[in-house]
Structure formats: structure tokens, C-alpha cells
N, C-alpha and C. Protein backbone atom coordinates (compact mmCIF):
# COMPACT_ATOMS: atom_id res chain seq x y z
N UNK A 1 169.79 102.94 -1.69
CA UNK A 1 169.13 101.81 -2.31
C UNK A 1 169.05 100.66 -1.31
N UNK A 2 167.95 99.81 -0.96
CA UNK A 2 167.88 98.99 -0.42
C UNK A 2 167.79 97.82 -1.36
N UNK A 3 168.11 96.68 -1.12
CA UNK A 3 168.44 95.32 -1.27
C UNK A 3 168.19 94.34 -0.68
N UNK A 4 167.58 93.22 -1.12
CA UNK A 4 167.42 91.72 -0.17
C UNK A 4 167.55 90.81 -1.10
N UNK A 5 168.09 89.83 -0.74
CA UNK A 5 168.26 88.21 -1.04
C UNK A 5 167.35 87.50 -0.41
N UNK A 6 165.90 87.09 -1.00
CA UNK A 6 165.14 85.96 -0.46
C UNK A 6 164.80 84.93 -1.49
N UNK A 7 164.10 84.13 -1.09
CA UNK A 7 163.51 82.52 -1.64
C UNK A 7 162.00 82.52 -2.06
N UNK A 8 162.03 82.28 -3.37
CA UNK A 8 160.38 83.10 -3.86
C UNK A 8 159.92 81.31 -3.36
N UNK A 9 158.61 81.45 -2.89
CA UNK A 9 157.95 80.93 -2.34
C UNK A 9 156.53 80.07 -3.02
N UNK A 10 156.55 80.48 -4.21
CA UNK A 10 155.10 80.82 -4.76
C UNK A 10 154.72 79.18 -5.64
N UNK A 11 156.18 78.68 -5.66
CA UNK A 11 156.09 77.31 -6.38
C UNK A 11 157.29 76.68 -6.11
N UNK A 12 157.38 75.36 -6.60
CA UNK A 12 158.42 74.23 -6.18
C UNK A 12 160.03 74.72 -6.52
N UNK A 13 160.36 75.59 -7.64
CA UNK A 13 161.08 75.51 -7.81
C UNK A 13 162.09 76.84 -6.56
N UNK A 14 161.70 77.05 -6.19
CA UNK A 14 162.51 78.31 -5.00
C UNK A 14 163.52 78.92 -5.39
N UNK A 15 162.57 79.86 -6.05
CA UNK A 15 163.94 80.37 -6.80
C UNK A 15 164.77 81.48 -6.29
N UNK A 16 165.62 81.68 -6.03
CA UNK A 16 166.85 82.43 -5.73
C UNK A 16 166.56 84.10 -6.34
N UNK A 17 165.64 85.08 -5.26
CA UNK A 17 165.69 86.58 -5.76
C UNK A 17 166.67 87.37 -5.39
N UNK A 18 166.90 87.99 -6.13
CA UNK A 18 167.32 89.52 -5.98
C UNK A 18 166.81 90.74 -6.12
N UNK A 19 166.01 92.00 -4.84
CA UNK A 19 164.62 92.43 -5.08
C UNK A 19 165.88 93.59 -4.58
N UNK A 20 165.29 94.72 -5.11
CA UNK A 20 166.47 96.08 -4.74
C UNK A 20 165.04 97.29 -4.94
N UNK A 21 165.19 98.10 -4.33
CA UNK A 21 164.43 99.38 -3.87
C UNK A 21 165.06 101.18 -4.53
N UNK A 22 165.03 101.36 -5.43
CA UNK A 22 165.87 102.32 -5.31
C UNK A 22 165.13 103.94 -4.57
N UNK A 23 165.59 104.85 -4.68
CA UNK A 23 165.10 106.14 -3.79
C UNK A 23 163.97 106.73 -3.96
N UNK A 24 163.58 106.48 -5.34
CA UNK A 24 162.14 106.78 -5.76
C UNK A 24 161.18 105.63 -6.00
N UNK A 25 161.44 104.47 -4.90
CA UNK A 25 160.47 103.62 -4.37
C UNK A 25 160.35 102.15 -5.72
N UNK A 26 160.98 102.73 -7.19
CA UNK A 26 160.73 101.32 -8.03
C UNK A 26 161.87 100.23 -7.71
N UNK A 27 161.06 98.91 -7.50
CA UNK A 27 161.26 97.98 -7.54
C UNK A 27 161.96 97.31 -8.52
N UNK A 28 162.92 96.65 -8.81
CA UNK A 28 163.08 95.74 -9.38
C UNK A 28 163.57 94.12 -8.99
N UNK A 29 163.13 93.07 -9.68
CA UNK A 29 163.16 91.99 -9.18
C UNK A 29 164.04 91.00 -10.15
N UNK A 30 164.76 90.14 -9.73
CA UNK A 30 166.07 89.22 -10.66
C UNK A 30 166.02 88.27 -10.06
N UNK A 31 166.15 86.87 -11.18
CA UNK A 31 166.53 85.55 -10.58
C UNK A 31 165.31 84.68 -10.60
N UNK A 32 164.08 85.60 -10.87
CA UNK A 32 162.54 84.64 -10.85
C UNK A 32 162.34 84.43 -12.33
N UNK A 33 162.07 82.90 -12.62
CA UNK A 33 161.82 82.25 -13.81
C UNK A 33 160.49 82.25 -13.81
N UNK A 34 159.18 82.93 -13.43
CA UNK A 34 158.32 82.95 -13.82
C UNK A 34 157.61 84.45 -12.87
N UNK A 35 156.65 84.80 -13.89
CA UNK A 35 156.09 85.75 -13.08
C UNK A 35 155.47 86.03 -11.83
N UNK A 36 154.98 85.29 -11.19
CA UNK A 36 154.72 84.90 -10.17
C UNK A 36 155.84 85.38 -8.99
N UNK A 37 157.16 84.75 -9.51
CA UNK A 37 158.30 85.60 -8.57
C UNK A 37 158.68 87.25 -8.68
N UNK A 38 158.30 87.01 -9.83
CA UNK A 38 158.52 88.95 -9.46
C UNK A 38 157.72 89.77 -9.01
N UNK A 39 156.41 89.22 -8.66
CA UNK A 39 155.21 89.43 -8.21
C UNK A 39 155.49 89.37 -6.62
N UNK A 40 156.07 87.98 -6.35
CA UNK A 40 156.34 87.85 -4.75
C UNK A 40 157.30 88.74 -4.26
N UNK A 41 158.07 89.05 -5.39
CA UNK A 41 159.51 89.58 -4.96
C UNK A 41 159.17 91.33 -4.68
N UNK A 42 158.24 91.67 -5.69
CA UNK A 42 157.93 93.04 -5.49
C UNK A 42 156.97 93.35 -3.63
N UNK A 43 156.11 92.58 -3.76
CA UNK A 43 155.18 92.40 -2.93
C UNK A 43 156.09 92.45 -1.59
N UNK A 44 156.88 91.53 -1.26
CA UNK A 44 157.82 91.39 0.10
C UNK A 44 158.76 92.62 -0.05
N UNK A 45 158.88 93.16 -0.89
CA UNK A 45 159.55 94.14 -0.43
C UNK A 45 159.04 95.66 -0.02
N UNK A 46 158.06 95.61 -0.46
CA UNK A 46 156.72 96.74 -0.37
C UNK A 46 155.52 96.79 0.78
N UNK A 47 155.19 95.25 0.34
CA UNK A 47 154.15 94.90 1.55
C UNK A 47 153.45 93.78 1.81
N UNK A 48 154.85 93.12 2.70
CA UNK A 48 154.52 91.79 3.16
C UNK A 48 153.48 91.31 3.52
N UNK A 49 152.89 89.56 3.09
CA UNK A 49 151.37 89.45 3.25
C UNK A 49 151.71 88.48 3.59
N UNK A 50 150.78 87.07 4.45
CA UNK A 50 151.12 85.72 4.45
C UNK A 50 149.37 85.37 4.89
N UNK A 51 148.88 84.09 4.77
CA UNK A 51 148.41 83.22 5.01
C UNK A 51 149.15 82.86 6.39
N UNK A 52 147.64 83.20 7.36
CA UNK A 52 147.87 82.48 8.76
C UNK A 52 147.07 81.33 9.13
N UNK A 53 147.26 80.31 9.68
CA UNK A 53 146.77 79.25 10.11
C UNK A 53 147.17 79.32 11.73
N UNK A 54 145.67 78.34 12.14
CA UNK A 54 146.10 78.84 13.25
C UNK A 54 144.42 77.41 14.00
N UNK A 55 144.05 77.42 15.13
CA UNK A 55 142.70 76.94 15.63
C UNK A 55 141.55 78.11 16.70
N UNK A 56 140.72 77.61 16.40
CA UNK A 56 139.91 78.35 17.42
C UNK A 56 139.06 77.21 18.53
N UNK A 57 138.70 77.54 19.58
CA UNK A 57 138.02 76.42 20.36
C UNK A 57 136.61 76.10 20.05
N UNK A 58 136.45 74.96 20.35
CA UNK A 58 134.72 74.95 19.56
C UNK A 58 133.62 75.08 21.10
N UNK A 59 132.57 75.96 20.54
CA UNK A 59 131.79 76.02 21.38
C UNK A 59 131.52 75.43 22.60
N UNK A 60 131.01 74.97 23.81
CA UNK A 60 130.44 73.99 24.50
C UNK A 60 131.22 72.66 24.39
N UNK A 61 132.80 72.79 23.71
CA UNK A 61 133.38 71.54 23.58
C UNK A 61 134.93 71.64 24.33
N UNK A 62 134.95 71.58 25.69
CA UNK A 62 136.03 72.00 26.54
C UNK A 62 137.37 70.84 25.74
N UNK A 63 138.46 71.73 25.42
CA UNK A 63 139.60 70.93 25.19
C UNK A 63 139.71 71.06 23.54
N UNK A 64 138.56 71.27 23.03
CA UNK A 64 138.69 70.54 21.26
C UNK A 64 138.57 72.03 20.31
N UNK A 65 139.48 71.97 19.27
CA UNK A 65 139.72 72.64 18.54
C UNK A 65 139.29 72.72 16.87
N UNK A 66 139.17 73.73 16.15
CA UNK A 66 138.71 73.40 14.75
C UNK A 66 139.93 74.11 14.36
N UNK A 67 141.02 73.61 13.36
CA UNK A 67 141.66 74.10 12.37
C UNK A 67 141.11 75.54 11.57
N UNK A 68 142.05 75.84 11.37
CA UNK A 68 141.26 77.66 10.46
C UNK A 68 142.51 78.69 9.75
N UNK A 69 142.25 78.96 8.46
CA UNK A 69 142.86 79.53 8.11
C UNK A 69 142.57 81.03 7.61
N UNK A 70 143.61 82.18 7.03
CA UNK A 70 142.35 83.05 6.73
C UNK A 70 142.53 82.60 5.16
N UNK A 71 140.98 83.64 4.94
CA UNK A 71 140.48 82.95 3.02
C UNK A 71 141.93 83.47 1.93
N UNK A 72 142.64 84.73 2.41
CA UNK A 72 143.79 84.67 1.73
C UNK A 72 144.48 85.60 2.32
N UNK A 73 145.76 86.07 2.26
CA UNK A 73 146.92 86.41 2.74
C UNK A 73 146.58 88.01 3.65
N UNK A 74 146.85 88.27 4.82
CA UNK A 74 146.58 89.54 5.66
C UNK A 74 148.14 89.59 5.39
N UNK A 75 148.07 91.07 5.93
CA UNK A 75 149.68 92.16 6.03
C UNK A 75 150.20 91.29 7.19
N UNK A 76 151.27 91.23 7.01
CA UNK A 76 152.28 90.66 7.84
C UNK A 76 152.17 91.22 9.30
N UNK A 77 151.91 92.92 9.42
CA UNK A 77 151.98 93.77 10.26
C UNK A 77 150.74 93.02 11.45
N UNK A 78 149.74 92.49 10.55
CA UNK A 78 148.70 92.46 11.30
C UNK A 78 148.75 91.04 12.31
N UNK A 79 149.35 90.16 11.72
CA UNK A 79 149.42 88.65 12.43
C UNK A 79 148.94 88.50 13.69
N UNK A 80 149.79 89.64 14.69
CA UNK A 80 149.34 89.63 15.92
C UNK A 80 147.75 90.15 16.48
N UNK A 81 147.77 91.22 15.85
CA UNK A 81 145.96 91.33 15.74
C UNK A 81 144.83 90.08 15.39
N UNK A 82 145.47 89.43 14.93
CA UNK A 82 145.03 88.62 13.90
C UNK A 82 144.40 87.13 15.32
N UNK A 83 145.49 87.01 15.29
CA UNK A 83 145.84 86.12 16.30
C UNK A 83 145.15 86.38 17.89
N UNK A 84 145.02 87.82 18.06
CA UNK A 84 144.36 88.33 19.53
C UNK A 84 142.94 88.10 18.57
N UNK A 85 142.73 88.47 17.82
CA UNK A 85 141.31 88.15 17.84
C UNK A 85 140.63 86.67 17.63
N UNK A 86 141.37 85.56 17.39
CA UNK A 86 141.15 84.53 16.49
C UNK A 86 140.90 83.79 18.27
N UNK A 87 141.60 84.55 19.94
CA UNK A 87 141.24 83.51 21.02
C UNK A 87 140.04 84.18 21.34
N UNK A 88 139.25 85.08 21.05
CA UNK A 88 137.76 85.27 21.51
C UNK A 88 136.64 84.44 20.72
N UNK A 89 137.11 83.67 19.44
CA UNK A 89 136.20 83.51 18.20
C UNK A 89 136.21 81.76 19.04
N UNK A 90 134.67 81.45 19.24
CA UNK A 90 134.47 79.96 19.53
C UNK A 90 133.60 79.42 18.01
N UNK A 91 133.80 78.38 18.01
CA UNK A 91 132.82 77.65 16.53
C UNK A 91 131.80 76.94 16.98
N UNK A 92 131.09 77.11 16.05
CA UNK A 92 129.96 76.16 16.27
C UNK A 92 129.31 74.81 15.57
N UNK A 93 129.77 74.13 16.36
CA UNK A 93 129.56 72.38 15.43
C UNK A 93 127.94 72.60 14.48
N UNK A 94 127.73 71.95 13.68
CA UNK A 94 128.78 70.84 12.69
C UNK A 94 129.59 72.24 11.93
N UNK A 95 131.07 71.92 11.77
CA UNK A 95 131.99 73.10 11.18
C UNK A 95 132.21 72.35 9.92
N UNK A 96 131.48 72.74 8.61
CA UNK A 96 132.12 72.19 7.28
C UNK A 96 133.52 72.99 6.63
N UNK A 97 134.39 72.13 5.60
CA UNK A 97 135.51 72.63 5.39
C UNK A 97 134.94 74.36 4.41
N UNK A 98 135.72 75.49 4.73
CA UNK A 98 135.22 76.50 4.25
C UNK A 98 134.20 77.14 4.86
N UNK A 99 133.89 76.88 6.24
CA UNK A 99 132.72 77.47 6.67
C UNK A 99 134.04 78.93 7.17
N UNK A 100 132.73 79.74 6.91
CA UNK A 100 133.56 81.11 7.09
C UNK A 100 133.38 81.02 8.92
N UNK A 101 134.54 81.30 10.18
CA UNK A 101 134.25 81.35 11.26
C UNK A 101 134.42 82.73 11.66
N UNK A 102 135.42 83.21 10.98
CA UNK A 102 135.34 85.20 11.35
C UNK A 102 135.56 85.91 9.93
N UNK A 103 134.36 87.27 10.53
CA UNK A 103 134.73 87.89 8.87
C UNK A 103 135.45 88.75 9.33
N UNK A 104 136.13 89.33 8.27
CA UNK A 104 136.62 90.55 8.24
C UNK A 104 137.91 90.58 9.79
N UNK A 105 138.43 89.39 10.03
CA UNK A 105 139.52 89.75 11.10
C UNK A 105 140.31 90.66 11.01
N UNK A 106 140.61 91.26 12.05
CA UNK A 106 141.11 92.50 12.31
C UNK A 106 141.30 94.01 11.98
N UNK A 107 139.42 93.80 11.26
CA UNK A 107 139.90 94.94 10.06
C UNK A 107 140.68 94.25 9.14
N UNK A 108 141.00 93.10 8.77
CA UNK A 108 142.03 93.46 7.43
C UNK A 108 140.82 93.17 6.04
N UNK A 109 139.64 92.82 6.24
CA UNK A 109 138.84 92.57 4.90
C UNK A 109 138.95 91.05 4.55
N UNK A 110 139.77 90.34 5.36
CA UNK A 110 139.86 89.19 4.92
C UNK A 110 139.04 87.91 6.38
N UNK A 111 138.38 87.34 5.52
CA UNK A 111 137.69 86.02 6.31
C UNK A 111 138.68 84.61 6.76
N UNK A 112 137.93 84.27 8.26
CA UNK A 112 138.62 83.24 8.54
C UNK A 112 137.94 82.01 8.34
N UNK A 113 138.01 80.48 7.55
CA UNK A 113 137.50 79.64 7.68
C UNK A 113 138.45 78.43 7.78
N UNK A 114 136.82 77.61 7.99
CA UNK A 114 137.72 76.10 8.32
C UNK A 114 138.15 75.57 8.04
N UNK A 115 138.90 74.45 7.93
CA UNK A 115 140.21 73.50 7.36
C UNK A 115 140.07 71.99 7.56
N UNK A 116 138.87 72.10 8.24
CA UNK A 116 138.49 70.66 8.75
C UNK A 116 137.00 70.47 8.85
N UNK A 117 136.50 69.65 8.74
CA UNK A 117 134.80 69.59 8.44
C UNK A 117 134.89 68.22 10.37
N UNK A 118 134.13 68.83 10.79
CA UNK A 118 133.80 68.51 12.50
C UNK A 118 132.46 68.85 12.75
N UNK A 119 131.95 66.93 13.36
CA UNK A 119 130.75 67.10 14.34
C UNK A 119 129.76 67.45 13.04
N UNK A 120 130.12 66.51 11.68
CA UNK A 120 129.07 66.26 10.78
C UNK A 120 128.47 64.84 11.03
């Protein structure tokens, strides 16, 4: 049986899990006062995801950067893919907030956009 002690993440109150694995792979999750934590709690123990933030350089603009996040959470596994692909991607002014700047990074199905509205 595997076991972890982490900090559900998902809202203010941080609540204190207890997420255990047993041999035929079910999950169970303790200590989350709302569903949401047993949701996180199952998820991190199965298959870690996060929201990356991060910048890309803007076109023809030596030095200057646009903020960017992806549209929602890639596999943990992938970050570094994520990240090798995010220094080939340049933007192109005017960048509004939500402009999509990469689709589909790394293969994971998920889009990268902006975080900052630039060069409106």
C-alpha cells in the first residue's frame, strides 16, 4: 500500500490529506472538507497535473517578454517539454489577455495564452 501526506491546494482552507493507494490501484482520500480535495487528492496520487506559467519573447522586440500561461493544467511529467517548447514560441504584438500563443504544447492538448494584454 502506498501512502502520502499532502496539502490540498484547490482553496484557502489547505487542508491536511491523507491519500493511500492500495494493490488494486483504489484510492482513497481523508481529511478534505470539501470535494474538490478528494478530487485533488485522488488526482496527485494517480496523475499529477499543474498549471505552468512561464514568458515567451515577443517578436522583433529584443529584451521584452509577454507573460503566458497554459489554458489549464498539463501532466506534471510534461513541464519540461513544455518549457523546451515555450523558448522557440515568439509573440506577436498587440498580445490581448487570452490570446492563445501556442496550441496544443507538447502534445499535451492543452493551449498556451496570455496573461498580459501588450503593444495595444
Amino acid at each position: 500500500m502506498e501512502k502520502r501526506e499532502m496539502i490540498c491546494i484547490n482553496c484557502p482552507l489547505g487542508c491536511m490529506l491523507s491519500v493511500s493507494r492500495d494493490e488494486a490501484g483504489e484510492v482513497t482520500v481523508s481529511g478534505n472538507t470539501c470535494p474538490r480535495g478528494a478530487e485533488y487528492g485522488r488526482t496527485e496520487m494517480t496523475a499529477p497535473k499543474r498549471v505552468l506559467t512561464s514568458t515567451v519573447r515577443i517578436q522583433g522586440e529584443k529584451g521584452r517578454v509577454v507573460p503566458v500561461k497554459t489554458a489549464s493544467p498539463v501532466p506534471k511529467e510534461k513541464i519540461g517539454d513544455c518549457m523546451d517548447a515555450l523558448k522557440e514560441v515568439e509573440a506577436k504584438l498587440p498580445v490581448q489577455i487570452g490570446d492563445v500563443v501556442l496550441e496544443n504544447v507538447a502534445g499535451t492538448g492543452v493551449a498556451v495564452v496570455a496573461t498580459k494584454g501588450m503593444g495595444l
